[in-house]
C-alpha atoms as a PDB file:
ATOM      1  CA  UNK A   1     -10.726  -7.418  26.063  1.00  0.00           C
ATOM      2  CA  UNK A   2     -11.277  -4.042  27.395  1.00  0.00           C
ATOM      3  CA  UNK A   3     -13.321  -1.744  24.918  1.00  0.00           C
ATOM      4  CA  UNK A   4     -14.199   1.340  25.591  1.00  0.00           C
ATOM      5  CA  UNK A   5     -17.826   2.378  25.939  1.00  0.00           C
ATOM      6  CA  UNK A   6     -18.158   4.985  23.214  1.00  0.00           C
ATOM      7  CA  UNK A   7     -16.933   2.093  20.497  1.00  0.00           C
ATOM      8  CA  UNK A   8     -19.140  -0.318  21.844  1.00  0.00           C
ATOM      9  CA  UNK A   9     -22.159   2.172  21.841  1.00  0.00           C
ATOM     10  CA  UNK A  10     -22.474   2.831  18.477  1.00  0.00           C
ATOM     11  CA  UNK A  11     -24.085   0.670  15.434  1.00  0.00           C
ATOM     12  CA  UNK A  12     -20.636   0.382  13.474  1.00  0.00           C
ATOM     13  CA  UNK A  13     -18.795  -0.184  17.034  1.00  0.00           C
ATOM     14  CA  UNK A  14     -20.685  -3.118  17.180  1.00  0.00           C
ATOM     15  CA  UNK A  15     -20.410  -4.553  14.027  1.00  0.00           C
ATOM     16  CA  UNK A  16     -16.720  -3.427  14.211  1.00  0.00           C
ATOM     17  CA  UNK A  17     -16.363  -4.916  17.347  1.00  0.00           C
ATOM     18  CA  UNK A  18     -17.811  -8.533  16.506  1.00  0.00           C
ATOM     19  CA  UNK A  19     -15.135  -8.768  13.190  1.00  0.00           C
ATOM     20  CA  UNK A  20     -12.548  -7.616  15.744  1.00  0.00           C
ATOM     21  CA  UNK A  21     -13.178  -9.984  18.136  1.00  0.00           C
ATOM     22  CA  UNK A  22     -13.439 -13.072  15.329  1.00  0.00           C
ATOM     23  CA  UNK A  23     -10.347 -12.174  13.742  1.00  0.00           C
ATOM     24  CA  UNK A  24      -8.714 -12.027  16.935  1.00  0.00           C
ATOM     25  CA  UNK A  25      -9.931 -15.360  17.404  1.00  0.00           C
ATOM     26  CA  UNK A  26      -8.879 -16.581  14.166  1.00  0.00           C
ATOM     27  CA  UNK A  27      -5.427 -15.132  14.322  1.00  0.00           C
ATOM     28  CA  UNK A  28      -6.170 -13.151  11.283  1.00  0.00           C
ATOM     29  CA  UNK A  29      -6.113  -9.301  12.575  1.00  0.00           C
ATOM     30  CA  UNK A  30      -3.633  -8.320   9.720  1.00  0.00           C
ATOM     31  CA  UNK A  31      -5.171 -10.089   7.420  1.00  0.00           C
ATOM     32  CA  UNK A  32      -8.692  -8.459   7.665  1.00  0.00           C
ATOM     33  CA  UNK A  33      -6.707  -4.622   8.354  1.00  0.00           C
ATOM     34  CA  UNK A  34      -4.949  -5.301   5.161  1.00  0.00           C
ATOM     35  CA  UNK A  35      -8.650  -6.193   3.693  1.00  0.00           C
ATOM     36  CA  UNK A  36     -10.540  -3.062   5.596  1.00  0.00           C
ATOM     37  CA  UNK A  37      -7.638  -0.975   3.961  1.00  0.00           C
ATOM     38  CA  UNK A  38      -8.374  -1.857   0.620  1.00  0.00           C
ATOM     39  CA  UNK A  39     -11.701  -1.674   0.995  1.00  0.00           C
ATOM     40  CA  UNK A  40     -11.270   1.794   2.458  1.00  0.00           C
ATOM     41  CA  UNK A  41      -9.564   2.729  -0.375  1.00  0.00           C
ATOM     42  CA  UNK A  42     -11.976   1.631  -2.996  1.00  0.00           C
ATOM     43  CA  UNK A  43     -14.793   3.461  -1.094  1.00  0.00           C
ATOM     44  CA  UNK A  44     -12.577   6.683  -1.835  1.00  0.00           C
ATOM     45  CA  UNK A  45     -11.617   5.595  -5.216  1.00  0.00           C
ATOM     46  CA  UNK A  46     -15.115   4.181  -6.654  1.00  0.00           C
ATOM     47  CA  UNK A  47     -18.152   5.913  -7.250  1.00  0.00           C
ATOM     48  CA  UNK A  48     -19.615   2.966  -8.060  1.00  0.00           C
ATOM     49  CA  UNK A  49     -18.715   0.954  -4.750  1.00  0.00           C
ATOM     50  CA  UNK A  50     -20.325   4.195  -2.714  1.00  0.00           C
ATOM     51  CA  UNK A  51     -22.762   4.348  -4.809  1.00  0.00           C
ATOM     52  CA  UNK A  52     -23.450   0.576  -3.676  1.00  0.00           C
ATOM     53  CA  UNK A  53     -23.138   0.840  -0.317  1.00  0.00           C
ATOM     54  CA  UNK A  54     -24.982   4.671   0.482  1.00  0.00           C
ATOM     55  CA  UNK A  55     -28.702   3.912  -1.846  1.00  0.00           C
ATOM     56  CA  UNK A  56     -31.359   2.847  -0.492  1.00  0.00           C
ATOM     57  CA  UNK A  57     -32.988   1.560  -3.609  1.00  0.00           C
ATOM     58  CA  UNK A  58     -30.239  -1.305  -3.848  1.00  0.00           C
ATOM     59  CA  UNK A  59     -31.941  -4.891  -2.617  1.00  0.00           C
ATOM     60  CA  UNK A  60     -30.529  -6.802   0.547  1.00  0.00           C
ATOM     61  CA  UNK A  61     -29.921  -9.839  -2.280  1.00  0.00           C
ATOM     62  CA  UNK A  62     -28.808  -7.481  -5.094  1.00  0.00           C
ATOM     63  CA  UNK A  63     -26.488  -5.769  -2.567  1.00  0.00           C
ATOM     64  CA  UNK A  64     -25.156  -8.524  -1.118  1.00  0.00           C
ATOM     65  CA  UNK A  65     -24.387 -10.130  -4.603  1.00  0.00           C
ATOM     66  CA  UNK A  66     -22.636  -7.067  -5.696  1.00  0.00           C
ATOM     67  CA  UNK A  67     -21.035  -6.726  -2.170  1.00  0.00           C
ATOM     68  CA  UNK A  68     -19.926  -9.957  -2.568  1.00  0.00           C
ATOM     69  CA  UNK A  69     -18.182  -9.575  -6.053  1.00  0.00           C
ATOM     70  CA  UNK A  70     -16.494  -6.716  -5.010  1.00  0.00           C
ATOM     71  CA  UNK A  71     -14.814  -8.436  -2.382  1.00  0.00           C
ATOM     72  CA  UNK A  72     -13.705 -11.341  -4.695  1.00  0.00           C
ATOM     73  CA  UNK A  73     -12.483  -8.648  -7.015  1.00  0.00           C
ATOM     74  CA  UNK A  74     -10.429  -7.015  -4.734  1.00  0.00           C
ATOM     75  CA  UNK A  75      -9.019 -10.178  -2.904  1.00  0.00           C
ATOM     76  CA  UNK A  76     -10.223  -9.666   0.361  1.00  0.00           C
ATOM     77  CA  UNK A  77      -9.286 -12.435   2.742  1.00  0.00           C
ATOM     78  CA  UNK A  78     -12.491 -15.082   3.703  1.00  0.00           C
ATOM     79  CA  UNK A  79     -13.578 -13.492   7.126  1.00  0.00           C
ATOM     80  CA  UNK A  80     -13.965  -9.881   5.767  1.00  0.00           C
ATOM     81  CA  UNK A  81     -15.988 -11.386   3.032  1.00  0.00           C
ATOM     82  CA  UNK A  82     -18.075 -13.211   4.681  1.00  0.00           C
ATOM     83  CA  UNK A  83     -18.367 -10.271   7.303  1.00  0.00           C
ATOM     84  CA  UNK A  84     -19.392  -7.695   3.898  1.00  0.00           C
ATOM     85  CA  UNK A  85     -22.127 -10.286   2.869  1.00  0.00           C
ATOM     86  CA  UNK A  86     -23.839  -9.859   6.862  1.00  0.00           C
ATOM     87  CA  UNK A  87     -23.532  -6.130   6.922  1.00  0.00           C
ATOM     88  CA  UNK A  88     -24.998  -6.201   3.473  1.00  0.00           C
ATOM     89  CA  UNK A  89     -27.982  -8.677   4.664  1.00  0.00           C
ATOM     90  CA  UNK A  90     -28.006  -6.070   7.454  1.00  0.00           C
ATOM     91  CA  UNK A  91     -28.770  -3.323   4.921  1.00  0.00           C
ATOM     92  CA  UNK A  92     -25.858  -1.748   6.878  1.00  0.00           C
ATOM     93  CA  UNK A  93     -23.422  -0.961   4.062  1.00  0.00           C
ATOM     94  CA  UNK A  94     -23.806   2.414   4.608  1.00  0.00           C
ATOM     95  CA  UNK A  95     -21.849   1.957   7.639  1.00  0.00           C
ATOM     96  CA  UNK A  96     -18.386   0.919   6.199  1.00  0.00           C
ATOM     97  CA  UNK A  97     -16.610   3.754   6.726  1.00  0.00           C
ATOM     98  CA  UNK A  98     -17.100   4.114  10.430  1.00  0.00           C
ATOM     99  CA  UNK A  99     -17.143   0.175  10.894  1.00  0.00           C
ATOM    100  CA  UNK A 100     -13.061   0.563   9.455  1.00  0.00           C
ATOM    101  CA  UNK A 101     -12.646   3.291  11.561  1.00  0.00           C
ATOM    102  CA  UNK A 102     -13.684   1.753  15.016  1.00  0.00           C
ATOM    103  CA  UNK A 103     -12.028  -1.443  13.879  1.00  0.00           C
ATOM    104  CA  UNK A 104      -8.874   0.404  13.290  1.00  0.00           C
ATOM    105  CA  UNK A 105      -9.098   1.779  16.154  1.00  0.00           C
ATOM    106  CA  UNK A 106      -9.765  -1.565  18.091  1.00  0.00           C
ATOM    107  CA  UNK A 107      -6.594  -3.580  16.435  1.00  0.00           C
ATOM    108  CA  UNK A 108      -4.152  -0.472  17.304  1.00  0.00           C
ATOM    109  CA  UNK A 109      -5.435  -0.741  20.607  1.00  0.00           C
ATOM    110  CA  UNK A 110      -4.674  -4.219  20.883  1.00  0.00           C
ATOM    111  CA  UNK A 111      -1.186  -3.417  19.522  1.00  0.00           C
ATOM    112  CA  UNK A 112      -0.360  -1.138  22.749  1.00  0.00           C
ATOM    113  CA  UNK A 113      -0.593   1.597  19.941  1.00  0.00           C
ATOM    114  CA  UNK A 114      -2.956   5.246  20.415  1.00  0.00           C
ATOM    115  CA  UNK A 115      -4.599   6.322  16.697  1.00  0.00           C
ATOM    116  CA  UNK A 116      -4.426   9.197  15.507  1.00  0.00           C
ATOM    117  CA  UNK A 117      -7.005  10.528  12.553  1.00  0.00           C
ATOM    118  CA  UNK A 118      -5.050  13.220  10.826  1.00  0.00           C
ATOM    119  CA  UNK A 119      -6.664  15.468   8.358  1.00  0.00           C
ATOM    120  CA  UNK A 120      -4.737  16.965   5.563  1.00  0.00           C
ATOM    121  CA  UNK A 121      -5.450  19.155   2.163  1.00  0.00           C
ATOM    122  CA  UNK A 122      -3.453  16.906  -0.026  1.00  0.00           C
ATOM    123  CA  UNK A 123      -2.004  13.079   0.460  1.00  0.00           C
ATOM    124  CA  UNK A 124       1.063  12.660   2.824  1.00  0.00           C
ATOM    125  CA  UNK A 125       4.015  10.967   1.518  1.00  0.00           C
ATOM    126  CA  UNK A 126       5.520   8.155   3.454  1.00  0.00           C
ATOM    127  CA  UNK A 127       8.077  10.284   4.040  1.00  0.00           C
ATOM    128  CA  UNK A 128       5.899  12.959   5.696  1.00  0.00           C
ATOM    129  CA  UNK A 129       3.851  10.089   7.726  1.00  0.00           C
ATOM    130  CA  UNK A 130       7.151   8.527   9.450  1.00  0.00           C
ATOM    131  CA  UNK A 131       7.982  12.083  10.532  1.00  0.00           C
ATOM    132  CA  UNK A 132       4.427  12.711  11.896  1.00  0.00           C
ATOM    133  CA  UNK A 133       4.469   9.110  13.308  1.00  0.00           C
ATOM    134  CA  UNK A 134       7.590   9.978  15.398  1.00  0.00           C
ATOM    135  CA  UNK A 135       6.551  13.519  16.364  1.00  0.00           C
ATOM    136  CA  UNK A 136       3.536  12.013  17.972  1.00  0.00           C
ATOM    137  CA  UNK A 137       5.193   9.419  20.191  1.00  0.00           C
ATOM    138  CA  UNK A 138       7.653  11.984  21.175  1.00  0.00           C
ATOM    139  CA  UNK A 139       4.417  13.960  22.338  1.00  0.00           C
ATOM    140  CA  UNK A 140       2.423  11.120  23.391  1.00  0.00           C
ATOM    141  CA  UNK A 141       4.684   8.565  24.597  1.00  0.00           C
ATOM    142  CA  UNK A 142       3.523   5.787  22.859  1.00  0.00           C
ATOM    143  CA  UNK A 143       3.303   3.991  19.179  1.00  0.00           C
ATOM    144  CA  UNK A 144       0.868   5.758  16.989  1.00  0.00           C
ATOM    145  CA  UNK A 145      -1.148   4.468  14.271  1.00  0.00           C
ATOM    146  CA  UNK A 146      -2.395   7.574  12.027  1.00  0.00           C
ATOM    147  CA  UNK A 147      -6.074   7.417  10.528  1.00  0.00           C
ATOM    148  CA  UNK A 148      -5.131   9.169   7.154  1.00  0.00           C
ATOM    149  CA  UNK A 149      -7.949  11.119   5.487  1.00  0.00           C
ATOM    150  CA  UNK A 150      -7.922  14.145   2.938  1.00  0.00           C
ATOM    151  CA  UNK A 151     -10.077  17.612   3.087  1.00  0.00           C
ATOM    152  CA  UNK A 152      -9.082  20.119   0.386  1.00  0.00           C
ATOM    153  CA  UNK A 153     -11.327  22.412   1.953  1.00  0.00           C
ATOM    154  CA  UNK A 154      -8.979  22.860   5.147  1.00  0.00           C
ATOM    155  CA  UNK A 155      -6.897  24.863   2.293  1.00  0.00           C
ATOM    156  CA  UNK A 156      -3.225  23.432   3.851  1.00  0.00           C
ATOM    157  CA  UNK A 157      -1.523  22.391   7.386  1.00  0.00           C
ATOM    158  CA  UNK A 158      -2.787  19.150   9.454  1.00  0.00           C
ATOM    159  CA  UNK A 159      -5.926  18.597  12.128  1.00  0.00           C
ATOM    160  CA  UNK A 160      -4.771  15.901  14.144  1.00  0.00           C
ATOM    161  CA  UNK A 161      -7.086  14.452  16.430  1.00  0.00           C
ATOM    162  CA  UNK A 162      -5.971  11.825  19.443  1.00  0.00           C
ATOM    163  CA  UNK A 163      -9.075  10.874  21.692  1.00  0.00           C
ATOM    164  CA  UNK A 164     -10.521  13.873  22.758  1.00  0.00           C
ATOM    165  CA  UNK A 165      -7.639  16.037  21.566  1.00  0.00           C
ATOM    166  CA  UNK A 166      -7.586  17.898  18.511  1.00  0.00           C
ATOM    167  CA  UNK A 167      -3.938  19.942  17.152  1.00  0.00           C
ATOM    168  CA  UNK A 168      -5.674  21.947  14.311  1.00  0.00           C
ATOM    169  CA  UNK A 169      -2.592  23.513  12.103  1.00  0.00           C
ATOM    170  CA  UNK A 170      -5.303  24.191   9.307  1.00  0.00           C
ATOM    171  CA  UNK A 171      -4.927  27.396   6.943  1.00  0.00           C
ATOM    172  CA  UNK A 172      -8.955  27.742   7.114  1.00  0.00           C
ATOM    173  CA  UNK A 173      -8.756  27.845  10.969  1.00  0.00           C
ATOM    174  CA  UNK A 174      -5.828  30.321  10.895  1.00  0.00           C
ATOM    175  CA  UNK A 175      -7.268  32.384   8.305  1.00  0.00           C
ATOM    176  CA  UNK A 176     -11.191  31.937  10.317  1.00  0.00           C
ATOM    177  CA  UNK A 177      -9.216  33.173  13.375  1.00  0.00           C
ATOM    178  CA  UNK A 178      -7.308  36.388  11.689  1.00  0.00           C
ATOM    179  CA  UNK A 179     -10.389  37.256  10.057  1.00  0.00           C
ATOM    180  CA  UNK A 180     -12.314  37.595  13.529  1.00  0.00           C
ATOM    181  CA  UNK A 181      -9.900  39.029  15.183  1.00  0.00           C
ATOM    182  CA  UNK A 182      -9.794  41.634  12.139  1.00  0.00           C
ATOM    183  CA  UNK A 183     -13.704  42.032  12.958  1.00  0.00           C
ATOM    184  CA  UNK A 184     -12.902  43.147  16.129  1.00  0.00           C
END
Protein backbone atom coordinates (compact mmCIF):
# COMPACT_ATOMS: atom_id res chain seq x y z
CA UNK A 1 0.00 0.00 0.00
CA UNK A 2 1.24 3.31 -1.00
CA UNK A 3 1.22 5.90 1.98
CA UNK A 4 2.29 8.99 1.72
CA UNK A 5 5.30 10.25 3.65
CA UNK A 6 3.79 13.05 5.71
CA UNK A 7 1.15 10.27 7.30
CA UNK A 8 3.74 7.93 7.89
CA UNK A 9 6.04 10.61 9.56
CA UNK A 10 4.14 11.52 12.28
CA UNK A 11 3.47 9.68 15.85
CA UNK A 12 -0.43 9.29 15.20
CA UNK A 13 0.41 8.36 11.35
CA UNK A 14 2.00 5.56 12.72
CA UNK A 15 -0.20 4.32 15.10
CA UNK A 16 -2.95 5.18 12.52
CA UNK A 17 -1.21 3.46 10.03
CA UNK A 18 -0.59 0.02 11.93
CA UNK A 19 -4.76 -0.18 12.82
CA UNK A 20 -5.15 0.62 9.11
CA UNK A 21 -3.12 -1.86 7.89
CA UNK A 22 -4.67 -4.73 10.51
CA UNK A 23 -8.07 -3.94 9.69
CA UNK A 24 -7.31 -4.12 6.19
CA UNK A 25 -6.03 -7.38 6.91
CA UNK A 26 -8.89 -8.45 8.86
CA UNK A 27 -11.47 -7.26 6.42
CA UNK A 28 -12.85 -5.03 9.04
CA UNK A 29 -12.11 -1.29 7.64
CA UNK A 30 -15.85 -0.29 8.17
CA UNK A 31 -16.11 -1.80 11.08
CA UNK A 32 -13.25 0.05 12.97
CA UNK A 33 -14.39 3.69 10.82
CA UNK A 34 -17.77 3.11 12.23
CA UNK A 35 -15.83 2.57 15.78
CA UNK A 36 -13.20 5.69 15.21
CA UNK A 37 -16.50 7.68 14.44
CA UNK A 38 -18.04 7.07 17.55
CA UNK A 39 -15.24 7.46 19.35
CA UNK A 40 -14.68 10.78 17.62
CA UNK A 41 -17.81 11.79 18.64
CA UNK A 42 -17.60 11.03 22.28
CA UNK A 43 -14.24 12.92 22.42
CA UNK A 44 -16.45 16.03 21.29
CA UNK A 45 -19.33 15.10 23.38
CA UNK A 46 -17.53 14.03 26.83
CA UNK A 47 -15.58 16.00 29.05
CA UNK A 48 -14.93 13.23 30.87
CA UNK A 49 -13.50 10.94 27.95
CA UNK A 50 -11.00 14.14 27.09
CA UNK A 51 -10.45 14.60 30.23
CA UNK A 52 -9.16 10.82 30.15
CA UNK A 53 -7.27 10.83 27.35
CA UNK A 54 -5.38 14.72 27.53
CA UNK A 55 -3.98 14.38 31.75
CA UNK A 56 -1.06 13.41 32.49
CA UNK A 57 -1.77 12.45 36.03
CA UNK A 58 -4.01 9.42 34.75
CA UNK A 59 -1.87 5.89 35.23
CA UNK A 60 -0.93 3.68 32.08
CA UNK A 61 -3.17 0.80 34.16
CA UNK A 62 -5.84 3.26 35.40
CA UNK A 63 -6.04 4.64 31.82
CA UNK A 64 -6.12 1.71 30.13
CA UNK A 65 -8.91 0.29 32.48
CA UNK A 66 -10.99 3.29 31.92
CA UNK A 67 -9.99 3.28 28.17
CA UNK A 68 -11.07 0.02 28.08
CA UNK A 69 -14.63 0.51 29.62
CA UNK A 70 -15.30 3.17 27.48
CA UNK A 71 -14.91 1.17 24.56
CA UNK A 72 -17.21 -1.65 25.91
CA UNK A 73 -19.65 1.11 26.67
CA UNK A 74 -19.81 2.44 23.46
CA UNK A 75 -19.70 -0.93 21.47
CA UNK A 76 -16.70 -0.56 19.67
CA UNK A 77 -15.88 -3.54 17.51
CA UNK A 78 -12.77 -6.01 19.04
CA UNK A 79 -9.77 -4.59 16.95
CA UNK A 80 -10.37 -0.87 17.89
CA UNK A 81 -10.53 -2.05 21.42
CA UNK A 82 -7.85 -3.83 21.64
CA UNK A 83 -5.99 -1.06 19.53
CA UNK A 84 -7.39 1.80 22.55
CA UNK A 85 -5.91 -0.52 25.32
CA UNK A 86 -2.05 -0.25 23.29
CA UNK A 87 -2.29 3.44 22.69
CA UNK A 88 -3.35 3.70 26.28
CA UNK A 89 -0.26 1.36 27.48
CA UNK A 90 1.50 3.77 25.10
CA UNK A 91 0.45 6.73 27.27
CA UNK A 92 -0.57 7.97 23.78
CA UNK A 93 -4.25 8.77 24.33
CA UNK A 94 -3.64 12.12 23.83
CA UNK A 95 -3.22 11.33 20.31
CA UNK A 96 -6.80 10.15 19.33
CA UNK A 97 -7.87 12.82 17.53
CA UNK A 98 -5.14 12.96 14.95
CA UNK A 99 -4.77 9.01 15.00
CA UNK A 100 -8.84 9.21 13.49
CA UNK A 101 -7.85 11.76 11.35
CA UNK A 102 -4.83 10.07 9.49
CA UNK A 103 -6.80 6.85 9.63
CA UNK A 104 -9.63 8.51 7.91
CA UNK A 105 -7.65 9.70 5.72
CA UNK A 106 -5.87 6.29 4.97
CA UNK A 107 -9.35 4.18 4.43
CA UNK A 108 -10.72 7.05 1.92
CA UNK A 109 -7.62 6.65 0.22
CA UNK A 110 -8.00 3.11 -0.14
CA UNK A 111 -11.56 3.76 -1.38
CA UNK A 112 -10.18 5.76 -4.60
CA UNK A 113 -11.81 8.69 -2.55
CA UNK A 114 -9.72 12.45 -1.77
CA UNK A 115 -10.83 13.88 2.02
CA UNK A 116 -11.75 16.81 2.56
CA UNK A 117 -11.65 18.51 6.33
CA UNK A 118 -14.29 21.17 6.17
CA UNK A 119 -14.63 23.68 8.87
CA UNK A 120 -17.91 25.23 9.66
CA UNK A 121 -19.55 27.68 12.52
CA UNK A 122 -22.45 25.45 13.16
CA UNK A 123 -23.22 21.51 12.23
CA UNK A 124 -24.09 20.73 8.51
CA UNK A 125 -27.18 18.93 7.81
CA UNK A 126 -27.08 15.89 5.64
CA UNK A 127 -28.70 17.80 3.37
CA UNK A 128 -26.00 20.50 3.22
CA UNK A 129 -23.09 17.65 3.23
CA UNK A 130 -24.53 15.75 -0.04
CA UNK A 131 -24.52 19.16 -1.73
CA UNK A 132 -20.92 19.94 -0.60
CA UNK A 133 -20.01 16.26 -1.36
CA UNK A 134 -21.10 16.77 -5.03
CA UNK A 135 -19.73 20.30 -5.45
CA UNK A 136 -16.36 18.90 -4.64
CA UNK A 137 -16.20 16.06 -7.15
CA UNK A 138 -17.50 18.38 -9.70
CA UNK A 139 -14.29 20.49 -8.74
CA UNK A 140 -12.05 17.73 -8.02
CA UNK A 141 -13.00 14.95 -10.13
CA UNK A 142 -13.18 12.38 -7.80
CA UNK A 143 -15.33 10.85 -4.66
CA UNK A 144 -14.86 12.92 -1.60
CA UNK A 145 -15.02 11.96 1.89
CA UNK A 146 -15.51 15.29 4.10
CA UNK A 147 -13.62 15.48 7.60
CA UNK A 148 -16.51 17.39 9.43
CA UNK A 149 -15.42 19.63 12.31
CA UNK A 150 -17.09 22.82 13.96
CA UNK A 151 -15.37 26.40 14.88
CA UNK A 152 -17.88 29.01 16.09
CA UNK A 153 -15.18 31.34 16.08
CA UNK A 154 -14.97 31.42 12.10
CA UNK A 155 -18.41 33.46 12.79
CA UNK A 156 -20.24 31.68 9.41
CA UNK A 157 -19.29 30.29 5.71
CA UNK A 158 -16.97 27.01 5.23
CA UNK A 159 -12.84 26.50 5.21
CA UNK A 160 -12.42 23.60 3.18
CA UNK A 161 -9.17 22.16 3.03
CA UNK A 162 -8.08 19.27 0.25
CA UNK A 163 -4.25 18.39 0.58
CA UNK A 164 -2.49 21.40 0.38
CA UNK A 165 -5.49 23.43 -0.73
CA UNK A 166 -7.49 25.49 1.41
CA UNK A 167 -11.20 27.36 -0.04
CA UNK A 168 -11.68 29.67 3.05
CA UNK A 169 -15.48 31.16 2.65
CA UNK A 170 -15.17 32.21 6.45
CA UNK A 171 -17.00 35.53 7.73
CA UNK A 172 -13.79 36.14 10.11
CA UNK A 173 -11.49 35.97 7.01
CA UNK A 174 -13.83 38.24 4.98
CA UNK A 175 -14.38 40.57 7.68
CA UNK A 176 -10.07 40.26 8.66
CA UNK A 177 -9.66 41.15 4.94
CA UNK A 178 -12.24 44.33 4.72
CA UNK A 179 -10.91 45.51 7.84
CA UNK A 180 -7.22 45.75 6.36
CA UNK A 181 -8.05 46.90 3.42
CA UNK A 182 -10.09 49.69 5.45
CA UNK A 183 -6.56 50.30 7.25
CA UNK A 184 -5.17 51.14 4.20
Amino acid sequence: MENSGGIQASLAGRYATALFELARDERQLEAVSGSLATLRQALRDSADLNELVTSPLISREDAAKAITASAGAMRLDPITSNFLGVVAQNRRLAQLPQIVRAFNMLAANHRGETTAEVTSAHPLTDDQVSALKSNLKTRLGRDVAVDLNVDPTILGGLVVKVGSQMIDGSIRTKLNSLAHAMKG
